[in-house]
PDBML (XML) file of the C-alpha atoms, coordinates in Angstrom:
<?xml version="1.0" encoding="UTF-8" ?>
<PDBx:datablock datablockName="MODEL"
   xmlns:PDBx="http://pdbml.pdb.org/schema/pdbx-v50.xsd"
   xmlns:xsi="http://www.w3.org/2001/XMLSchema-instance"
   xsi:schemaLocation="http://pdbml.pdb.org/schema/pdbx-v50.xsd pdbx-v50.xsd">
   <PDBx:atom_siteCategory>
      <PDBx:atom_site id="1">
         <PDBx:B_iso_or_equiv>0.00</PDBx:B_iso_or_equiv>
         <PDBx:Cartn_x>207.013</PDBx:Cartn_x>
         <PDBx:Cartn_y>93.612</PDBx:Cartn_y>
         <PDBx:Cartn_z>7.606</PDBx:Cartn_z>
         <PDBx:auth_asym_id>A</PDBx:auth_asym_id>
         <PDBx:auth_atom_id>CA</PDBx:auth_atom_id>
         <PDBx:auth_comp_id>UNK</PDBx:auth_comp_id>
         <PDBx:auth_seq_id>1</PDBx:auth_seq_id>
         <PDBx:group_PDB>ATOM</PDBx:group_PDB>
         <PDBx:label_alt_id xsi:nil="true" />
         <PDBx:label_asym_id>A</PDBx:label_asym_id>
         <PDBx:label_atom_id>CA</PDBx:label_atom_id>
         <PDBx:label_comp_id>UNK</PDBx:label_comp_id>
         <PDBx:label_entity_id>1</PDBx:label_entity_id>
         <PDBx:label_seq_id>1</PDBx:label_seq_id>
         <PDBx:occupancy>1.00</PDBx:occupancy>
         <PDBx:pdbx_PDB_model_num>1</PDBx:pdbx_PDB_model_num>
         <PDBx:type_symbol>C</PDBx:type_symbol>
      </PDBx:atom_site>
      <PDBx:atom_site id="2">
         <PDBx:B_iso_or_equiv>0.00</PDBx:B_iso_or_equiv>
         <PDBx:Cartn_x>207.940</PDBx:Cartn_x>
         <PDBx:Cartn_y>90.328</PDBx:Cartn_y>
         <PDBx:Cartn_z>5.303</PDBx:Cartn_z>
         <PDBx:auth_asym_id>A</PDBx:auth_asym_id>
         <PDBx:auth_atom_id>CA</PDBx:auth_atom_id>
         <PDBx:auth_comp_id>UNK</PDBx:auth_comp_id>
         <PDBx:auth_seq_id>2</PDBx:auth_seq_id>
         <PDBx:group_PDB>ATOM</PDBx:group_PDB>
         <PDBx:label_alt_id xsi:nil="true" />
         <PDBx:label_asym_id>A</PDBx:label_asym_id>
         <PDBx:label_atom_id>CA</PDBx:label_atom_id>
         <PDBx:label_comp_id>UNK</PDBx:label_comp_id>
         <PDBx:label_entity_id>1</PDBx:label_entity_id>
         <PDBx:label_seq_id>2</PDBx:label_seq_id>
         <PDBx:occupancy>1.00</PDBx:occupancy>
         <PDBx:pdbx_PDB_model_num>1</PDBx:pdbx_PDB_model_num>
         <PDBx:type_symbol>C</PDBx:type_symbol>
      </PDBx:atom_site>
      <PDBx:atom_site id="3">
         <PDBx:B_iso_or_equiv>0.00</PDBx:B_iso_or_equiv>
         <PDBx:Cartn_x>209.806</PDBx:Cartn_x>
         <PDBx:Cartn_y>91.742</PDBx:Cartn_y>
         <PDBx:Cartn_z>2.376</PDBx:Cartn_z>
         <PDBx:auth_asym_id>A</PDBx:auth_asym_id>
         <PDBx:auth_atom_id>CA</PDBx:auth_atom_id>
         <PDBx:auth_comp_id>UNK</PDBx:auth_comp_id>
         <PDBx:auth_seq_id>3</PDBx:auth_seq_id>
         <PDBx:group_PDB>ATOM</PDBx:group_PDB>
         <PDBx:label_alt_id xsi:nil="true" />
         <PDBx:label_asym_id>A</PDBx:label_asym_id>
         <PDBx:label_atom_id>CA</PDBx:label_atom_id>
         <PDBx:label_comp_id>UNK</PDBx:label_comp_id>
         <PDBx:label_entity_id>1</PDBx:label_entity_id>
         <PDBx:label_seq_id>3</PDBx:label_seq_id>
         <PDBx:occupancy>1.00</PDBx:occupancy>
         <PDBx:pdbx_PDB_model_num>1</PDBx:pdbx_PDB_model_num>
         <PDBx:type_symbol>C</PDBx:type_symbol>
      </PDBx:atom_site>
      <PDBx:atom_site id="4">
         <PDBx:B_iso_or_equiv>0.00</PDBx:B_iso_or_equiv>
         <PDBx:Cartn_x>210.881</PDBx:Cartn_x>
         <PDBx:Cartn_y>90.791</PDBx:Cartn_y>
         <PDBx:Cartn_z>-0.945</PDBx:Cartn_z>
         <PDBx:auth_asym_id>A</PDBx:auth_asym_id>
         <PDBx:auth_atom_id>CA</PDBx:auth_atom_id>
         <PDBx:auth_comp_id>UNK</PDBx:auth_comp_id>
         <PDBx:auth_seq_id>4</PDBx:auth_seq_id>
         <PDBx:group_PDB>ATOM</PDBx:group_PDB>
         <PDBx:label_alt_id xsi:nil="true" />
         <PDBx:label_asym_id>A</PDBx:label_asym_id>
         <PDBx:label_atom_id>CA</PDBx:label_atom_id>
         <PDBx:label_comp_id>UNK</PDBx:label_comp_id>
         <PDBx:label_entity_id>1</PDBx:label_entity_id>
         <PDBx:label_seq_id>4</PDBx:label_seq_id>
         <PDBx:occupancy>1.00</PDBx:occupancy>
         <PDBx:pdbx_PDB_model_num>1</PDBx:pdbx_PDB_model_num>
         <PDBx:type_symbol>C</PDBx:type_symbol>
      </PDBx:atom_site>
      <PDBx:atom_site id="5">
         <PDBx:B_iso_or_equiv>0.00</PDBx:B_iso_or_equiv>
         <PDBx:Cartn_x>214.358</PDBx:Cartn_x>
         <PDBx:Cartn_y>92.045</PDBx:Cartn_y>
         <PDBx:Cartn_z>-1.816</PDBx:Cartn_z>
         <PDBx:auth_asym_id>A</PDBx:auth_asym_id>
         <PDBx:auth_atom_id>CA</PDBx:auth_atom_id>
         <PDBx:auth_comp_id>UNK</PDBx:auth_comp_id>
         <PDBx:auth_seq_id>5</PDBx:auth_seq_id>
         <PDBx:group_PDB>ATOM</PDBx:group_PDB>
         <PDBx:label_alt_id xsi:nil="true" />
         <PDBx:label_asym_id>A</PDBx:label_asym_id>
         <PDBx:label_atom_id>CA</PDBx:label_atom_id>
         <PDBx:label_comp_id>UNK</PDBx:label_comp_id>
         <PDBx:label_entity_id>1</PDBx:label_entity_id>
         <PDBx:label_seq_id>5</PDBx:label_seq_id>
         <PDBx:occupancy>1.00</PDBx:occupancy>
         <PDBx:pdbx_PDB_model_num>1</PDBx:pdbx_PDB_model_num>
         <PDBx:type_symbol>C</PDBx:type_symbol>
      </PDBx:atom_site>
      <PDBx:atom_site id="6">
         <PDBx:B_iso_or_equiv>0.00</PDBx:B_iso_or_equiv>
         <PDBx:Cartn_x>215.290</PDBx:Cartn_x>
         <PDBx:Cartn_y>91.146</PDBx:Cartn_y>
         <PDBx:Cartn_z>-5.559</PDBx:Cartn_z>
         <PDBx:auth_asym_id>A</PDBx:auth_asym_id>
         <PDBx:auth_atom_id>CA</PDBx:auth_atom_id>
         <PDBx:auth_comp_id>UNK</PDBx:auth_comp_id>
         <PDBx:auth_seq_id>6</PDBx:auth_seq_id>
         <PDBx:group_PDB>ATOM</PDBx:group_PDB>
         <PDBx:label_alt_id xsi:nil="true" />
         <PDBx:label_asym_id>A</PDBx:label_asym_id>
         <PDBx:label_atom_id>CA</PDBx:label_atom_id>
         <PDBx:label_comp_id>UNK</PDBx:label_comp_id>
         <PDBx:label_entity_id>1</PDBx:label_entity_id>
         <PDBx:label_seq_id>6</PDBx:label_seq_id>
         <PDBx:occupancy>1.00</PDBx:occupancy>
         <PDBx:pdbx_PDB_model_num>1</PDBx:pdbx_PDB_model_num>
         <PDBx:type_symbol>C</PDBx:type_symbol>
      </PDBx:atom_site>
      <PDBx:atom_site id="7">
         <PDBx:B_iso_or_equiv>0.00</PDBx:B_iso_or_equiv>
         <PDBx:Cartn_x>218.771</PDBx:Cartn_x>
         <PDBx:Cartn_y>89.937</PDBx:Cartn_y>
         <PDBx:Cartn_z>-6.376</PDBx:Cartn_z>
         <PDBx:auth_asym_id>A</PDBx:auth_asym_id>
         <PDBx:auth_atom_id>CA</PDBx:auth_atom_id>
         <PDBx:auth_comp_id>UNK</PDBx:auth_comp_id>
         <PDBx:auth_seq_id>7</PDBx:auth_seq_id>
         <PDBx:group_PDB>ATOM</PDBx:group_PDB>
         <PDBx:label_alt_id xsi:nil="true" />
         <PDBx:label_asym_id>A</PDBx:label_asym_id>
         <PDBx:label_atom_id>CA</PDBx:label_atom_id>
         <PDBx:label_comp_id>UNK</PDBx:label_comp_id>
         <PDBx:label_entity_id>1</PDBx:label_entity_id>
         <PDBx:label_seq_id>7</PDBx:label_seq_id>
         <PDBx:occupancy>1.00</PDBx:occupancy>
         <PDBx:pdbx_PDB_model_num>1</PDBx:pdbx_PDB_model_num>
         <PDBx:type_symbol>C</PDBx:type_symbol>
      </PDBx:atom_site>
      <PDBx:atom_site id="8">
         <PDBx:B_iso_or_equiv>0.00</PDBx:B_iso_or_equiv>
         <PDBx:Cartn_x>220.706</PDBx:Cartn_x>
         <PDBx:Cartn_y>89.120</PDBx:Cartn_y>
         <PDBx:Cartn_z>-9.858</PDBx:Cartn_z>
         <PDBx:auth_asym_id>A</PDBx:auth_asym_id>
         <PDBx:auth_atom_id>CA</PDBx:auth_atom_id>
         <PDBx:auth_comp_id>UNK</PDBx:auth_comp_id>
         <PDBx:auth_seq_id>8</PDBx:auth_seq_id>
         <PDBx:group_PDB>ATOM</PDBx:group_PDB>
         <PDBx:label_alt_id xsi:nil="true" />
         <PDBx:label_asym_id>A</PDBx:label_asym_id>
         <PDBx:label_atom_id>CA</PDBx:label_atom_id>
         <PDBx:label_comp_id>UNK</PDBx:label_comp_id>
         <PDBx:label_entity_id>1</PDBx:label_entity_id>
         <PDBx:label_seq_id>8</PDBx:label_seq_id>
         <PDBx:occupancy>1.00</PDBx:occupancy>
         <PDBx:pdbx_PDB_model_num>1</PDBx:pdbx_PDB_model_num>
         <PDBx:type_symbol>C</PDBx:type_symbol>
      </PDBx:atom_site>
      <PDBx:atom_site id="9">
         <PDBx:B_iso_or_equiv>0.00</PDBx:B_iso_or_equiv>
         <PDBx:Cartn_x>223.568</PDBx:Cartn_x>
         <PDBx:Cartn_y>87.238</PDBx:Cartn_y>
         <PDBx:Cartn_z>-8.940</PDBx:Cartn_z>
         <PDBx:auth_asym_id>A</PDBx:auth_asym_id>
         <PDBx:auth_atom_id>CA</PDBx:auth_atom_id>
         <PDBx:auth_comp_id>UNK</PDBx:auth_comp_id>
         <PDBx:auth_seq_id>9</PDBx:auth_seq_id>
         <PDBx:group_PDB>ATOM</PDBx:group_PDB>
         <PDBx:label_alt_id xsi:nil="true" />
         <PDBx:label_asym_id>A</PDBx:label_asym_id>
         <PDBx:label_atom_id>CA</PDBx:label_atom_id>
         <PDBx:label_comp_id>UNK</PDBx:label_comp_id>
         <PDBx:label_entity_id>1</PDBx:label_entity_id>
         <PDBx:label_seq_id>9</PDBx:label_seq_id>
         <PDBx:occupancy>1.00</PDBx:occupancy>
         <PDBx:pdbx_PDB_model_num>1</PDBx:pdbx_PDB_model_num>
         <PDBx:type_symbol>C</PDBx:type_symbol>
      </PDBx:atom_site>
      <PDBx:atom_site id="10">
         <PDBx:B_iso_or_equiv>0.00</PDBx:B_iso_or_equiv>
         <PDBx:Cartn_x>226.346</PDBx:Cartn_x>
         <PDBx:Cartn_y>86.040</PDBx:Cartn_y>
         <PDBx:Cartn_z>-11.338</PDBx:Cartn_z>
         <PDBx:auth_asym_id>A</PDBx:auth_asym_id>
         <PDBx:auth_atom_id>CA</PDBx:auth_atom_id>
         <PDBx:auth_comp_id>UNK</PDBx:auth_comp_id>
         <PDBx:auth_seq_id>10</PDBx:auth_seq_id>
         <PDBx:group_PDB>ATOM</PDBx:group_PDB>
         <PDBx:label_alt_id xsi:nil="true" />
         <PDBx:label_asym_id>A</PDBx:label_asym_id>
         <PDBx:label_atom_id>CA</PDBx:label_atom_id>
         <PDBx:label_comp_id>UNK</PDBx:label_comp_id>
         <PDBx:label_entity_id>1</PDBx:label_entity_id>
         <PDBx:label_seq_id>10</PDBx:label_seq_id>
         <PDBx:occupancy>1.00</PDBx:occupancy>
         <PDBx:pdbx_PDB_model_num>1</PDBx:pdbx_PDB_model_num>
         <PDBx:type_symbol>C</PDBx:type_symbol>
      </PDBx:atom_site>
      <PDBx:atom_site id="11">
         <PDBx:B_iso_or_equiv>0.00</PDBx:B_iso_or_equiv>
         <PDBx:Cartn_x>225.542</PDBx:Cartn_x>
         <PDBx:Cartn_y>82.600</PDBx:Cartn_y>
         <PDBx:Cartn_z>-10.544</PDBx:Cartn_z>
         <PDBx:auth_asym_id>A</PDBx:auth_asym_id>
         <PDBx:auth_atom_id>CA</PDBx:auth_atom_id>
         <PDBx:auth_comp_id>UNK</PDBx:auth_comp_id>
         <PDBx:auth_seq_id>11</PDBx:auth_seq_id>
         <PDBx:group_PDB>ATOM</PDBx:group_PDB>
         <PDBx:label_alt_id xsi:nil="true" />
         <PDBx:label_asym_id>A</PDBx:label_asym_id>
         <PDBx:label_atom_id>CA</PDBx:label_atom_id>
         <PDBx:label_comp_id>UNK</PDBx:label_comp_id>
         <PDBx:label_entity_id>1</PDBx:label_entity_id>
         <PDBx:label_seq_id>11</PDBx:label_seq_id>
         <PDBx:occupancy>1.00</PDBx:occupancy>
         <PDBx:pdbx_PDB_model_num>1</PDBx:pdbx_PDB_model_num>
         <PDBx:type_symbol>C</PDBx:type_symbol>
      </PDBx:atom_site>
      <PDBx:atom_site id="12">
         <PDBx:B_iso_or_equiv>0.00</PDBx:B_iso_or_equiv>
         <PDBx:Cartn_x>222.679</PDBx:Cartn_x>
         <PDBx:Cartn_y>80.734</PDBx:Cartn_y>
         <PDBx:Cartn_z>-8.337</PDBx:Cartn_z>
         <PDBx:auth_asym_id>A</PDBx:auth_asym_id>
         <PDBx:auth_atom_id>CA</PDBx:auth_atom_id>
         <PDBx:auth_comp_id>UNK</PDBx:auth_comp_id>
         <PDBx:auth_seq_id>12</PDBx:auth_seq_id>
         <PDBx:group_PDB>ATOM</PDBx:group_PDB>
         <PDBx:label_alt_id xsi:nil="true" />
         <PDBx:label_asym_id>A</PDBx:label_asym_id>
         <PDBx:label_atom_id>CA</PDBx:label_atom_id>
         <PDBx:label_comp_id>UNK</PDBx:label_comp_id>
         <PDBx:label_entity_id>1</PDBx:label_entity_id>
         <PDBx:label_seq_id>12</PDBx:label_seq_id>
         <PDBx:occupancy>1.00</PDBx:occupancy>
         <PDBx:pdbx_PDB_model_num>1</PDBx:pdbx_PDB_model_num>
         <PDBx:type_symbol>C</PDBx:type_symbol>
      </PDBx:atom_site>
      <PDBx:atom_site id="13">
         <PDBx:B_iso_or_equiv>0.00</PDBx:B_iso_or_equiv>
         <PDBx:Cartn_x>222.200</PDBx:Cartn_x>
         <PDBx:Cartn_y>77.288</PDBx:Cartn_y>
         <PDBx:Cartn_z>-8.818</PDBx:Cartn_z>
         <PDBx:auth_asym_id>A</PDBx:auth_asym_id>
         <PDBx:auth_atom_id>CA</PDBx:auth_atom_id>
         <PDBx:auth_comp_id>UNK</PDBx:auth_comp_id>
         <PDBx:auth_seq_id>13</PDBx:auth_seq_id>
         <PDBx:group_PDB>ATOM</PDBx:group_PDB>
         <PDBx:label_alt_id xsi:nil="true" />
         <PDBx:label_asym_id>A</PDBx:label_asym_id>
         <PDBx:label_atom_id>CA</PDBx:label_atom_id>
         <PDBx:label_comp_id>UNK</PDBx:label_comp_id>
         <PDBx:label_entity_id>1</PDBx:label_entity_id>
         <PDBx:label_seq_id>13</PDBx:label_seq_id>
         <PDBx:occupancy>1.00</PDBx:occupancy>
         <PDBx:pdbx_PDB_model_num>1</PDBx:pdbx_PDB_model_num>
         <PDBx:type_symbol>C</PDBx:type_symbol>
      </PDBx:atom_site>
      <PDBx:atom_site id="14">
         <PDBx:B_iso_or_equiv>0.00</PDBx:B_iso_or_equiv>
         <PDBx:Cartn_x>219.530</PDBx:Cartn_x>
         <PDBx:Cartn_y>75.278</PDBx:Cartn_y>
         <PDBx:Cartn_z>-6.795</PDBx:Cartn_z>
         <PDBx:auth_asym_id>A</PDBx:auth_asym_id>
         <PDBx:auth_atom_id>CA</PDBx:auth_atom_id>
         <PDBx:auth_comp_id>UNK</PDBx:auth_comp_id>
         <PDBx:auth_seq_id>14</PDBx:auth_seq_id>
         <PDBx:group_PDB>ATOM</PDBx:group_PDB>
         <PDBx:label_alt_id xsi:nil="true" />
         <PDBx:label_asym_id>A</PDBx:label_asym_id>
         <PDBx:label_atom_id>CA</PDBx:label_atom_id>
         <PDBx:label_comp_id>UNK</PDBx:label_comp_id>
         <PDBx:label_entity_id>1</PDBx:label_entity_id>
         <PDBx:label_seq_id>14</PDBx:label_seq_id>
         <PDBx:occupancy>1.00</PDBx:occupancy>
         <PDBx:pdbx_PDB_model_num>1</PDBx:pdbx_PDB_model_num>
         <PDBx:type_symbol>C</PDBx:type_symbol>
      </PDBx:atom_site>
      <PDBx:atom_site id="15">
         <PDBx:B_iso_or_equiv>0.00</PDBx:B_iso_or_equiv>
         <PDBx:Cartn_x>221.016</PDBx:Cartn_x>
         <PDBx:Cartn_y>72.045</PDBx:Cartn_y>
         <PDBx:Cartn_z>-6.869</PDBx:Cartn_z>
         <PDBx:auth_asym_id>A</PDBx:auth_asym_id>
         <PDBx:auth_atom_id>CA</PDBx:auth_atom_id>
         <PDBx:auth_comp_id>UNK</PDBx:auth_comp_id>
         <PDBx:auth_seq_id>15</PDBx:auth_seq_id>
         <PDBx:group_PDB>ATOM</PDBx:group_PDB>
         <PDBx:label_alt_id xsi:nil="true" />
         <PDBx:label_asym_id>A</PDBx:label_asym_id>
         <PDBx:label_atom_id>CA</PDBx:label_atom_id>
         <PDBx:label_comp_id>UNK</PDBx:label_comp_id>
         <PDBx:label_entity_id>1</PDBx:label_entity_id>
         <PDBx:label_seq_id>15</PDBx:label_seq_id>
         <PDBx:occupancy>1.00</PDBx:occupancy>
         <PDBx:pdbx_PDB_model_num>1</PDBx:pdbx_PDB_model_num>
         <PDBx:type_symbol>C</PDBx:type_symbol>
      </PDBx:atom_site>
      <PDBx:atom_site id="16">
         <PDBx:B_iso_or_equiv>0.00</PDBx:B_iso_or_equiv>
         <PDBx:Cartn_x>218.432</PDBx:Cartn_x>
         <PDBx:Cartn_y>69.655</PDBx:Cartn_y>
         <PDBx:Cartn_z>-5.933</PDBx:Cartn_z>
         <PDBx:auth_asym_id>A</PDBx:auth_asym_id>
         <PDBx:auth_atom_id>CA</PDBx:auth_atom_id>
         <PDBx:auth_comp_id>UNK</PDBx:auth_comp_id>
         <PDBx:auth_seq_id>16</PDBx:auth_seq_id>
         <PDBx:group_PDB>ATOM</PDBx:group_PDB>
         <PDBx:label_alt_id xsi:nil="true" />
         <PDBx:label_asym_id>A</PDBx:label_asym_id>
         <PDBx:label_atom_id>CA</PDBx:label_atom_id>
         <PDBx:label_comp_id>UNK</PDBx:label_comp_id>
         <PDBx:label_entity_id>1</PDBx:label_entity_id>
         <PDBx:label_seq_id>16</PDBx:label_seq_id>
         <PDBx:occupancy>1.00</PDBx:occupancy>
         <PDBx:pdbx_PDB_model_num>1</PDBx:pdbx_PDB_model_num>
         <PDBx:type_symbol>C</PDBx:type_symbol>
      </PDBx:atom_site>
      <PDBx:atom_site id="17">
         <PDBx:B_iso_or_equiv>0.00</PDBx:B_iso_or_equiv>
         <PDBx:Cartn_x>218.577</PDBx:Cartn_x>
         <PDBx:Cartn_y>67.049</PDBx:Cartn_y>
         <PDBx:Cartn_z>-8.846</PDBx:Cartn_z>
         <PDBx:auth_asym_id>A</PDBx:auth_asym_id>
         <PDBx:auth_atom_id>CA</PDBx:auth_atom_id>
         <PDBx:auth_comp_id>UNK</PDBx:auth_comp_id>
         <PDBx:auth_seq_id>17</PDBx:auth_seq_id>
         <PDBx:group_PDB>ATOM</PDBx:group_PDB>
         <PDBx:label_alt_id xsi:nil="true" />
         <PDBx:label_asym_id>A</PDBx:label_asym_id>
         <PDBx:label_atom_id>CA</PDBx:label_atom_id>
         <PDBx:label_comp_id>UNK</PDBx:label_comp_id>
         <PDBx:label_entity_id>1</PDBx:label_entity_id>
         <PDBx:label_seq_id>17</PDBx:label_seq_id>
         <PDBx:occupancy>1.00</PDBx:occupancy>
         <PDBx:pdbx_PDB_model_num>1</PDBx:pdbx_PDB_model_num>
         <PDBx:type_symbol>C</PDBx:type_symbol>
      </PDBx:atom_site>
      <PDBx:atom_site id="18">
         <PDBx:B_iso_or_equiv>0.00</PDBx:B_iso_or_equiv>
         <PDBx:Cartn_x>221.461</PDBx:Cartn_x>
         <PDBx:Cartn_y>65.613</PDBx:Cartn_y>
         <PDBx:Cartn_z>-10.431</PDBx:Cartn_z>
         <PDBx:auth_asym_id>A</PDBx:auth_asym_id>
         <PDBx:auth_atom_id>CA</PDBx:auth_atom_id>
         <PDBx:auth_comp_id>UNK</PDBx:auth_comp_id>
         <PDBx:auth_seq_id>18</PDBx:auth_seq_id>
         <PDBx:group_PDB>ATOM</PDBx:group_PDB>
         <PDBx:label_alt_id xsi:nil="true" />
         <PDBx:label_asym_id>A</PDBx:label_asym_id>
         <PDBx:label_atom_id>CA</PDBx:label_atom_id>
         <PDBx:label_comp_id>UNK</PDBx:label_comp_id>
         <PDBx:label_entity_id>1</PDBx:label_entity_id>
         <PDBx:label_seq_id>18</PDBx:label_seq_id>
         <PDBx:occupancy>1.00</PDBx:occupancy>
         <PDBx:pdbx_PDB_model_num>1</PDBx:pdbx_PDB_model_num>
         <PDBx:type_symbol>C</PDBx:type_symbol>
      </PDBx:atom_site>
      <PDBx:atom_site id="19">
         <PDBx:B_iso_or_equiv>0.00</PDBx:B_iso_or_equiv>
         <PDBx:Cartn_x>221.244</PDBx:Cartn_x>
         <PDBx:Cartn_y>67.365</PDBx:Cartn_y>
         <PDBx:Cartn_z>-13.537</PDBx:Cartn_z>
         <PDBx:auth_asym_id>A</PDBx:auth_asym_id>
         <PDBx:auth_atom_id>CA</PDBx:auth_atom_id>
         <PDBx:auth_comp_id>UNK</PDBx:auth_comp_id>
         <PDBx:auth_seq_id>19</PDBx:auth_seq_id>
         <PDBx:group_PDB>ATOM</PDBx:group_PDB>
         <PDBx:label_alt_id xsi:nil="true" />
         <PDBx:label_asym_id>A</PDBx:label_asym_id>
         <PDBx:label_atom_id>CA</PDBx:label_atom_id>
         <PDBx:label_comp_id>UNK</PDBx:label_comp_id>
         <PDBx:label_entity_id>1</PDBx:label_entity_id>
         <PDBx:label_seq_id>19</PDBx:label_seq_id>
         <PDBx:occupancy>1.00</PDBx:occupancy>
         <PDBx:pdbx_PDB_model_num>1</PDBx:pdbx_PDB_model_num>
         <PDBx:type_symbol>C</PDBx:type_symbol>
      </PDBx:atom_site>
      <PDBx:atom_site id="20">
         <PDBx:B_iso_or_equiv>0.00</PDBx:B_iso_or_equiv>
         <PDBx:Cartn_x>221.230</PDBx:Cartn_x>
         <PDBx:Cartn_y>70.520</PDBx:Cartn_y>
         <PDBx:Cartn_z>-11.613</PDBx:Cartn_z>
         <PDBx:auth_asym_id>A</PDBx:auth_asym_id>
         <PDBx:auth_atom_id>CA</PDBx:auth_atom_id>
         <PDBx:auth_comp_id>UNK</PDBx:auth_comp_id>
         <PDBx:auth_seq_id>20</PDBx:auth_seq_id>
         <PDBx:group_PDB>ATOM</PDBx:group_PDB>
         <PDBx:label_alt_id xsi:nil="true" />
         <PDBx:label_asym_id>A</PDBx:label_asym_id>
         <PDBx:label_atom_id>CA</PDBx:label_atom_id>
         <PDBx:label_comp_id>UNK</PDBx:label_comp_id>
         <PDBx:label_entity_id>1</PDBx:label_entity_id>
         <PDBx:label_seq_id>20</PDBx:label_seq_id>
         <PDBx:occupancy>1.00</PDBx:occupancy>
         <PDBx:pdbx_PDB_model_num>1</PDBx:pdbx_PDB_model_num>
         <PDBx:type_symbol>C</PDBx:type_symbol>
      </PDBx:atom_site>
      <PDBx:atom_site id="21">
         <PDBx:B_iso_or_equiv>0.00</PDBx:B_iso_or_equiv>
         <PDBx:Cartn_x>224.399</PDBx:Cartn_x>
         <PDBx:Cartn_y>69.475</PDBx:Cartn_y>
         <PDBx:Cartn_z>-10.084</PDBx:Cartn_z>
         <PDBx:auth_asym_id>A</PDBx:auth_asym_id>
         <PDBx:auth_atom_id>CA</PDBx:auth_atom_id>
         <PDBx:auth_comp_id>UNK</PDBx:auth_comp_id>
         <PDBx:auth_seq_id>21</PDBx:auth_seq_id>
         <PDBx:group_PDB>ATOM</PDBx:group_PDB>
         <PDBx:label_alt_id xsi:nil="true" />
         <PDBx:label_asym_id>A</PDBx:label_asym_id>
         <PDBx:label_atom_id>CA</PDBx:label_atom_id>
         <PDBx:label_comp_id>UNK</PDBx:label_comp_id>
         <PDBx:label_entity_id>1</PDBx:label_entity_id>
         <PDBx:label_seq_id>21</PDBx:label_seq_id>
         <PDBx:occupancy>1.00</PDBx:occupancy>
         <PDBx:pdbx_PDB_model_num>1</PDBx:pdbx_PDB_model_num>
         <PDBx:type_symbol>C</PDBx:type_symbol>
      </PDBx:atom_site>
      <PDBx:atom_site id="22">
         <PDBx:B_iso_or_equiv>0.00</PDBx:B_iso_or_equiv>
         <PDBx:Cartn_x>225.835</PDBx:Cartn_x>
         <PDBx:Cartn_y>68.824</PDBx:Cartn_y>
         <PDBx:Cartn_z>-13.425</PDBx:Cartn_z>
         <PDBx:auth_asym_id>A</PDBx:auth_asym_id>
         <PDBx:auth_atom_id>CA</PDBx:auth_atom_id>
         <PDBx:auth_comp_id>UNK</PDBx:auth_comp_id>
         <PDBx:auth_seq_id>22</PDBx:auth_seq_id>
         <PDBx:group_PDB>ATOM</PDBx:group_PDB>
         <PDBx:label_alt_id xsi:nil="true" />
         <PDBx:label_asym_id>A</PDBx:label_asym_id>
         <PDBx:label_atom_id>CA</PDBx:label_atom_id>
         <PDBx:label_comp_id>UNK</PDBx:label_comp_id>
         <PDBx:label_entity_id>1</PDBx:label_entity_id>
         <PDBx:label_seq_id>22</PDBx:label_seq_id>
         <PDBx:occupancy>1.00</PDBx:occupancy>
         <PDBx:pdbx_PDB_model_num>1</PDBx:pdbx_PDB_model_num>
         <PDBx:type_symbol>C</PDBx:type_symbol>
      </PDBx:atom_site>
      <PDBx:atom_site id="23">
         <PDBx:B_iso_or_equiv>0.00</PDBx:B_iso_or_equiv>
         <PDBx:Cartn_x>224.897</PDBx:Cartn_x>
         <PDBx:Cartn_y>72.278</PDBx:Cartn_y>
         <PDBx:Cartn_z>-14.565</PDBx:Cartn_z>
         <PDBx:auth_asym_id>A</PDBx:auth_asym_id>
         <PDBx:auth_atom_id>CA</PDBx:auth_atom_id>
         <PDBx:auth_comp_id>UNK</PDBx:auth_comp_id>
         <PDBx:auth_seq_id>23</PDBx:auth_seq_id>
         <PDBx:group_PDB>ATOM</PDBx:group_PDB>
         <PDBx:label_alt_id xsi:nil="true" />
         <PDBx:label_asym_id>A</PDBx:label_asym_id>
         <PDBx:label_atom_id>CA</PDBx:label_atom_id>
         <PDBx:label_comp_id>UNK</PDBx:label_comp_id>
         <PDBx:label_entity_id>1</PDBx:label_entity_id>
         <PDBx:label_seq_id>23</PDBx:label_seq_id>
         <PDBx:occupancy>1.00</PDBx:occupancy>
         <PDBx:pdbx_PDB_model_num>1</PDBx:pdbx_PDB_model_num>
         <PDBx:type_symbol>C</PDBx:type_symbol>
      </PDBx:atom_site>
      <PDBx:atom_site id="24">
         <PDBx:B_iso_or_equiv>0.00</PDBx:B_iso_or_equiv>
         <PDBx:Cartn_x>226.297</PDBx:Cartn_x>
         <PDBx:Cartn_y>74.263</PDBx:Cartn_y>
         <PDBx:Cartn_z>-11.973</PDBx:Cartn_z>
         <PDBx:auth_asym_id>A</PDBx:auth_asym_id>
         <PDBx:auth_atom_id>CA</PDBx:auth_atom_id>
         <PDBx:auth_comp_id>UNK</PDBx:auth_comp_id>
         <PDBx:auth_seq_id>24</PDBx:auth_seq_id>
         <PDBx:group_PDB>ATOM</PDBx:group_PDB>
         <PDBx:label_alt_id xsi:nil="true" />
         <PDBx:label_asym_id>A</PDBx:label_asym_id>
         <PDBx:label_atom_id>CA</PDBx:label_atom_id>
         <PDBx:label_comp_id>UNK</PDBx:label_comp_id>
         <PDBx:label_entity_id>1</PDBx:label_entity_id>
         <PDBx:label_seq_id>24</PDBx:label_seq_id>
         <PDBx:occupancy>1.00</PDBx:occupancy>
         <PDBx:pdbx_PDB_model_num>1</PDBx:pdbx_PDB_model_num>
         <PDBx:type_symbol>C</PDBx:type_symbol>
      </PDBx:atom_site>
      <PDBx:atom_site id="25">
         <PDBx:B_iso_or_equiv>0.00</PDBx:B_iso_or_equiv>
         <PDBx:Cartn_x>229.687</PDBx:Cartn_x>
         <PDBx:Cartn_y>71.753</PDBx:Cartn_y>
         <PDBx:Cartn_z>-12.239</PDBx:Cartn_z>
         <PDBx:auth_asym_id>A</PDBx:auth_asym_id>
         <PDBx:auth_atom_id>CA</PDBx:auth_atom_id>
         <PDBx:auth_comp_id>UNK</PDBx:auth_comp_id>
         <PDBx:auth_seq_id>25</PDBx:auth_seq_id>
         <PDBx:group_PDB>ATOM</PDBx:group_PDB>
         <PDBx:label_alt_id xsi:nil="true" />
         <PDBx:label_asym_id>A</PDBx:label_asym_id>
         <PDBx:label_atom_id>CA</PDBx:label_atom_id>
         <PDBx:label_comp_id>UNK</PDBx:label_comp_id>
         <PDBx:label_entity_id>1</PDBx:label_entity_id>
         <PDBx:label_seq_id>25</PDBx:label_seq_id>
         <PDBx:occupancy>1.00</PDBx:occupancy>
         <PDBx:pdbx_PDB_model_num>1</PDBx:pdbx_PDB_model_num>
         <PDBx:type_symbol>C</PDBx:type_symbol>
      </PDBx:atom_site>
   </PDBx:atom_siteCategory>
</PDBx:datablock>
């Protein structure tokens, strides 16, 4: 049983390029 459990977090930042970085800074 794999699941998918939906979340809506304040913030979530996937910081894997530098402008993504800058975003979440």
């Amino acid at each position: 049983r794999i699941v998918s459990v939906p979340i809506q977090p304040s913030f979530w930042f996937d910081l894997g390029k530098p402008e993504q970085l800058q975003n979440a800074e």
